[in-house]
Each structure stands twice: as C-alpha cells, then as structure tokens.
Protein backbone atom coordinates (compact mmCIF):
# COMPACT_ATOMS: atom_id res chain seq x y z
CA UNK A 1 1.33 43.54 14.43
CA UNK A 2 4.79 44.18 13.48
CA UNK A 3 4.31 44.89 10.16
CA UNK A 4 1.01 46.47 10.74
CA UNK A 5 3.24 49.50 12.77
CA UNK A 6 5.50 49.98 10.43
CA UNK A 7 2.98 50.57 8.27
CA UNK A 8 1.44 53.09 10.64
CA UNK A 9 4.79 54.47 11.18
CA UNK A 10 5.60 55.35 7.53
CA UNK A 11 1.69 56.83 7.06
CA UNK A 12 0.71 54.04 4.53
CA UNK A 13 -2.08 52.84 6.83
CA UNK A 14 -3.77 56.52 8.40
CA UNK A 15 -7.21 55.32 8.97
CA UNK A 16 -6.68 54.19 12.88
CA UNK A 17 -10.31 55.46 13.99
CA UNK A 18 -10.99 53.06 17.58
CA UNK A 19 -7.78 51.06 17.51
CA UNK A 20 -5.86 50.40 21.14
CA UNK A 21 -2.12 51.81 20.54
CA UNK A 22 -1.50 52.18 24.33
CA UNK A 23 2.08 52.46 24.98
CA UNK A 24 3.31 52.19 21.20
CA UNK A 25 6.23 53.81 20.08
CA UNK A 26 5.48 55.70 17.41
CA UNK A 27 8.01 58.36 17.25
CA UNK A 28 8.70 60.21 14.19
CA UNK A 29 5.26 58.83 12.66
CA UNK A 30 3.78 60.22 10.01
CA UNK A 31 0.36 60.13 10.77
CA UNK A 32 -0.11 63.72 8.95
CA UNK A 33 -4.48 63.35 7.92
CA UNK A 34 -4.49 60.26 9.93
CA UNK A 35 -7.81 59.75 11.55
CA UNK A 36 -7.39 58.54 15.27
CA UNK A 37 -10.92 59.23 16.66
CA UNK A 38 -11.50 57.16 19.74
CA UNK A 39 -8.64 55.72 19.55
CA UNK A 40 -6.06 54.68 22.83
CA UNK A 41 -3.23 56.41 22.61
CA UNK A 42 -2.32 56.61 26.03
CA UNK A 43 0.98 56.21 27.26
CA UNK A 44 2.19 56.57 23.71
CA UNK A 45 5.48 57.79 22.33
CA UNK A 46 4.41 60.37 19.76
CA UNK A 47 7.63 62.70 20.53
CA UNK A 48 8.54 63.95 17.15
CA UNK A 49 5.90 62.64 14.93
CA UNK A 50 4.10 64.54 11.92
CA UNK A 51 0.33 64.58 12.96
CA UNK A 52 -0.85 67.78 10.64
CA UNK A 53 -4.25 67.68 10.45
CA UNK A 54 -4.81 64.54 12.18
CA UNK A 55 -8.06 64.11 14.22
CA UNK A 56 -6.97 62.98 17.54
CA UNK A 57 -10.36 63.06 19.32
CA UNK A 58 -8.82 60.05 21.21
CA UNK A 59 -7.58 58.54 24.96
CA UNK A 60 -3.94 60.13 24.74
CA UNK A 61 -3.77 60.42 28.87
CA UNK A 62 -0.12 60.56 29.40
CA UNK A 63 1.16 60.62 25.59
CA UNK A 64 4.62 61.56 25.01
CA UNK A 65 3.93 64.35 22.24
CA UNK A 66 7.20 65.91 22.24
CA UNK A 67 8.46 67.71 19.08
CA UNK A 68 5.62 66.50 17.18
CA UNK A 69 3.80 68.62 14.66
CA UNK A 70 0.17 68.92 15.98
CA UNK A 71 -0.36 72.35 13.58
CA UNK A 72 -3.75 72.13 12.83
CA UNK A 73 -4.93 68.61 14.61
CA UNK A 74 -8.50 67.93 15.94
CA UNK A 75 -8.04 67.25 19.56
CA UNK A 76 -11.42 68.45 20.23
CA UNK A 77 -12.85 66.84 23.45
CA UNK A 78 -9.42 64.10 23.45
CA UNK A 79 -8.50 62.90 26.89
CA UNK A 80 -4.80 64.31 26.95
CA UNK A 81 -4.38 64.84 31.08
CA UNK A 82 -1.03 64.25 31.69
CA UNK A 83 0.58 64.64 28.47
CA UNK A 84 3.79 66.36 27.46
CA UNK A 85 4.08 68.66 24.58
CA UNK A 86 7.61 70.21 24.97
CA UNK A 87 8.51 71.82 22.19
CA UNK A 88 5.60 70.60 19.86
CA UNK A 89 3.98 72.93 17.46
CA UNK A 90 0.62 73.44 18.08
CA UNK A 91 -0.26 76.48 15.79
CA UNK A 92 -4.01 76.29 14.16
CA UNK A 93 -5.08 73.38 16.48
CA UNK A 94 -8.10 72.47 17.79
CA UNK A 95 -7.91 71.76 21.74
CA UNK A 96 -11.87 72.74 22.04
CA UNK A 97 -13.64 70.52 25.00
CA UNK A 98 -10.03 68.43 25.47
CA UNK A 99 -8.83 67.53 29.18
CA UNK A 100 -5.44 68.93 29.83
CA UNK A 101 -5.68 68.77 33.62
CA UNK A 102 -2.53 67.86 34.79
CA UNK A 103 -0.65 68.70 31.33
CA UNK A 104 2.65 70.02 30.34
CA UNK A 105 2.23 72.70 27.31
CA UNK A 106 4.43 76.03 28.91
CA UNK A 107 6.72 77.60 26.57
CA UNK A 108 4.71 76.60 23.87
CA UNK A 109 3.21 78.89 20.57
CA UNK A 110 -0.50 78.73 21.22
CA UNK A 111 -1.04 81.86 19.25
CA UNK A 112 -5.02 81.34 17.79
CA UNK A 113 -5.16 78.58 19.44
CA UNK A 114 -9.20 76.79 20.22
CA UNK A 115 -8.93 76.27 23.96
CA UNK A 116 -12.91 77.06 24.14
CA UNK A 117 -14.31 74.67 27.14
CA UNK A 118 -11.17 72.94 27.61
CA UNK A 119 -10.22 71.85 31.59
CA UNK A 120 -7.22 72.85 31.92
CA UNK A 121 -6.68 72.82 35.89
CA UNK A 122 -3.42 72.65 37.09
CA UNK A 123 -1.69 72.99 33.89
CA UNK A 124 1.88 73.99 33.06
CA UNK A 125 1.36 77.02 31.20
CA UNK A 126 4.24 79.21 32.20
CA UNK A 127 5.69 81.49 29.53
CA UNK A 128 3.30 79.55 27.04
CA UNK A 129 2.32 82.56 24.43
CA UNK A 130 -1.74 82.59 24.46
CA UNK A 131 -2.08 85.40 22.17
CA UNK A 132 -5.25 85.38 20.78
CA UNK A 133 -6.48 82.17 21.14
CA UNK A 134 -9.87 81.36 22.59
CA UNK A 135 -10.27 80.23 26.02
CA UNK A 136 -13.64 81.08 26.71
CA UNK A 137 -15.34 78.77 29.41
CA UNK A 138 -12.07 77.09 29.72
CA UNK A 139 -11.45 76.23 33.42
CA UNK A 140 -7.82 77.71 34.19
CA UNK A 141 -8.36 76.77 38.16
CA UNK A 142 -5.13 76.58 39.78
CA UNK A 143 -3.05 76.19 35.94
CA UNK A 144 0.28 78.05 35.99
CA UNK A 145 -0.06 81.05 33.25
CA UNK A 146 2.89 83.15 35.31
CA UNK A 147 4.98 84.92 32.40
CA UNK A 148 2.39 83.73 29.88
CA UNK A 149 1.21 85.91 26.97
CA UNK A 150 -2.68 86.49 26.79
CA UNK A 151 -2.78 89.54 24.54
CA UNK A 152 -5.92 89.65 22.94
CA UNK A 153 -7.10 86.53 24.40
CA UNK A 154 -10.75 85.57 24.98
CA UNK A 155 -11.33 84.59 28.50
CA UNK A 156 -14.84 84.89 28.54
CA UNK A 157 -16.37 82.78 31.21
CA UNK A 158 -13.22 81.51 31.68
CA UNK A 159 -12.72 80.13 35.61
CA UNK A 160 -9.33 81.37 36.77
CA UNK A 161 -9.76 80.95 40.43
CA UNK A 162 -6.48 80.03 42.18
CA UNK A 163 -4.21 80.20 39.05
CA UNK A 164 -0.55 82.16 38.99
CA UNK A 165 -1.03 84.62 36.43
CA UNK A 166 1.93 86.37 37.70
CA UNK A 167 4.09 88.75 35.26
CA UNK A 168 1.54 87.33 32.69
CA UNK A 169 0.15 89.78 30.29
CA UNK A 170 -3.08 90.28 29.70
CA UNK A 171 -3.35 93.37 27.18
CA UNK A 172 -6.43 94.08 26.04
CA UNK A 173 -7.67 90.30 27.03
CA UNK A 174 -11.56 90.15 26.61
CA UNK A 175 -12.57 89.06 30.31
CA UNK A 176 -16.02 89.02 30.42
CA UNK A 177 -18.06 86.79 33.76
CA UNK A 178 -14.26 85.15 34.12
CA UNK A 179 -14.01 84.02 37.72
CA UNK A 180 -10.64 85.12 38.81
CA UNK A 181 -10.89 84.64 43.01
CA UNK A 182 -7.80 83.51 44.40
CA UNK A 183 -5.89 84.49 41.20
CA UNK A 184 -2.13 85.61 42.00
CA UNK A 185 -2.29 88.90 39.92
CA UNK A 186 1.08 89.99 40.83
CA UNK A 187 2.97 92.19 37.99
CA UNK A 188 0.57 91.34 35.54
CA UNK A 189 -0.06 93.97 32.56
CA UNK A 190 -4.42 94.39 33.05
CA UNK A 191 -4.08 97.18 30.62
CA UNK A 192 -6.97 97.37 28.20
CA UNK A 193 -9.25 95.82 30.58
CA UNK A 194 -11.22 96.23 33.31
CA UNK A 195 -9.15 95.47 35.59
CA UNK A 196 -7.05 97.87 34.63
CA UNK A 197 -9.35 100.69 36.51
C-alpha cells in the first residue's frame, strides 16, 4: 500500500471512487480531478492538498482539510461533520446536500458558494464571508454566522432558529419562509430586507 500512496500522493493514480483512506496522511496531495465518490476519508490529513475539481461526494467526518484547495470540488451530499477547513479555499465549490454539523469553516471565502440543503447546525461560521452564495433550505440552527457576510445571500427556506447572527450583515439577503426564532439579531445590518421595516 506503500507505493500505492505515493502514487495517490503525487496524482498519478486519481481514480479513488469507494476506496477506505480513513486516517491517511495525505497532505499536500494532488488529487486535483481526482474522483473520490464514496470514498472514506474520514479522519484524514488533507491539510494543504490540491483537490480542484475533485468530486468528494465521500465519508470525510472529521478530515483535516486545512490549506487545501477545494476551489471548485463536488462535495455535494459528502459527510464532512466535524471537519476543519482553516484557511482552505473553497471558492466555486459545491457543498449542496453535504453535512457540516459540527464543522469548522469561519473566516473562510465562501463568496458563490452552493450551500443549497446543506445541515449546517452548529457550525463555526464566524466572520466566514457568505456573499452570495446559496443557502436556501440549508438548516443554520444554532451555527455561529456572528460577523459573517451574507450580502446578497439566498436564505430562502433557510432554518436559522437559535443561530448568532450577531454584527452579521445581511444586505439585501433574499429571506423568503426562513425560520429565524431564537435568532440573536443583535447589530446586524437587515437593510434591504424585510426585516429591515
């Protein structure tokens, strides 16, 4: 297996659809195209590695994604509660359906980002910079979004109940049948919606 993730590790082998990686180190991969549908990732050291464009629709329930390159990668429905994506770009990717309970993605560039569906309770989304992307259905229920940018965001049947959306701004967010009870609302800019009335 040695040789086998090296290979993985330099991107000479990038078809991985189904195979158990649990706990590999694969730090600084380049899996850039690599397909890792249904694939275990969890527990995984992926902190730093090149996964453009990879589809990740995969187990990656604690995964280490740390300075890795995620810009456009298919995480669509992907089990990712738990993981950590300090500093990781994320720009273009698709997060539609995925299970972030639990995860760490504040501070991040989310900018256009395909959140639609995705259960995101209780994540750590403080000062993360939402602008634009698509959260519609998403369930936001207790998730830290206090300082975070949502200009222009779609919340759209989005549930928000319990969350901190303190000193987050919410300009001209579209906020239709979103269930905000419980919601810590404190300094947040509601202009452009209607909340804002």
């Amino acid at each position: 297996m040695t040789n086998d993730l090296e290979a993985i590790r330099k991107g000479k082998i990038l078809i991985l659809a189904g195979t158990d990686l649990a706990g590999t180190d694969l730090a600084g991969a380049d899996l850039a195209d690599a397909d890792l549908s249904q694939a275990n990732l969890s527990g995984a050291n992926l902190a730093g590695a090149n996964l453009q464009r990879a589809v990740l629709r995969a187990n990656l329930r604690g995964a280490d994604l740390s300075g890795a390159d995620l810009r456009s990668a298919d995480f669509r429905n992907a089990d990712l509660r738990g993981a950590s994506f300090a500093n990781a770009l994320v720009r273009e990717a698709s997060f539609g359906g995925a299970f972030l309970t639990g995860a760490s993605i504040g501070n991040l560039d989310l900018s256009g980002v395909d959140l639609r569906g995705a259960d995101l309770r209780g994540a750590a989304l403080a000062r993360a910079i939402l602008h634009s992307a698509d959260l519609s259905h998403a369930n936001l229920s207790g998730a830290d979004l206090s300082g975070a940018d949502l200009e222009e965001a779609i919340l759209n049947g989005a549930v928000l109940r319990g969350a901190n959306l303190t000193g987050a701004n919410l300009l001209c967010a579209t906020i239709e049948q979103t269930l905000w009870d419980g919601a810590l609302l404190d300094r947040a800019c509601l202009q452009g919606t209607p909340l804002s009335l």
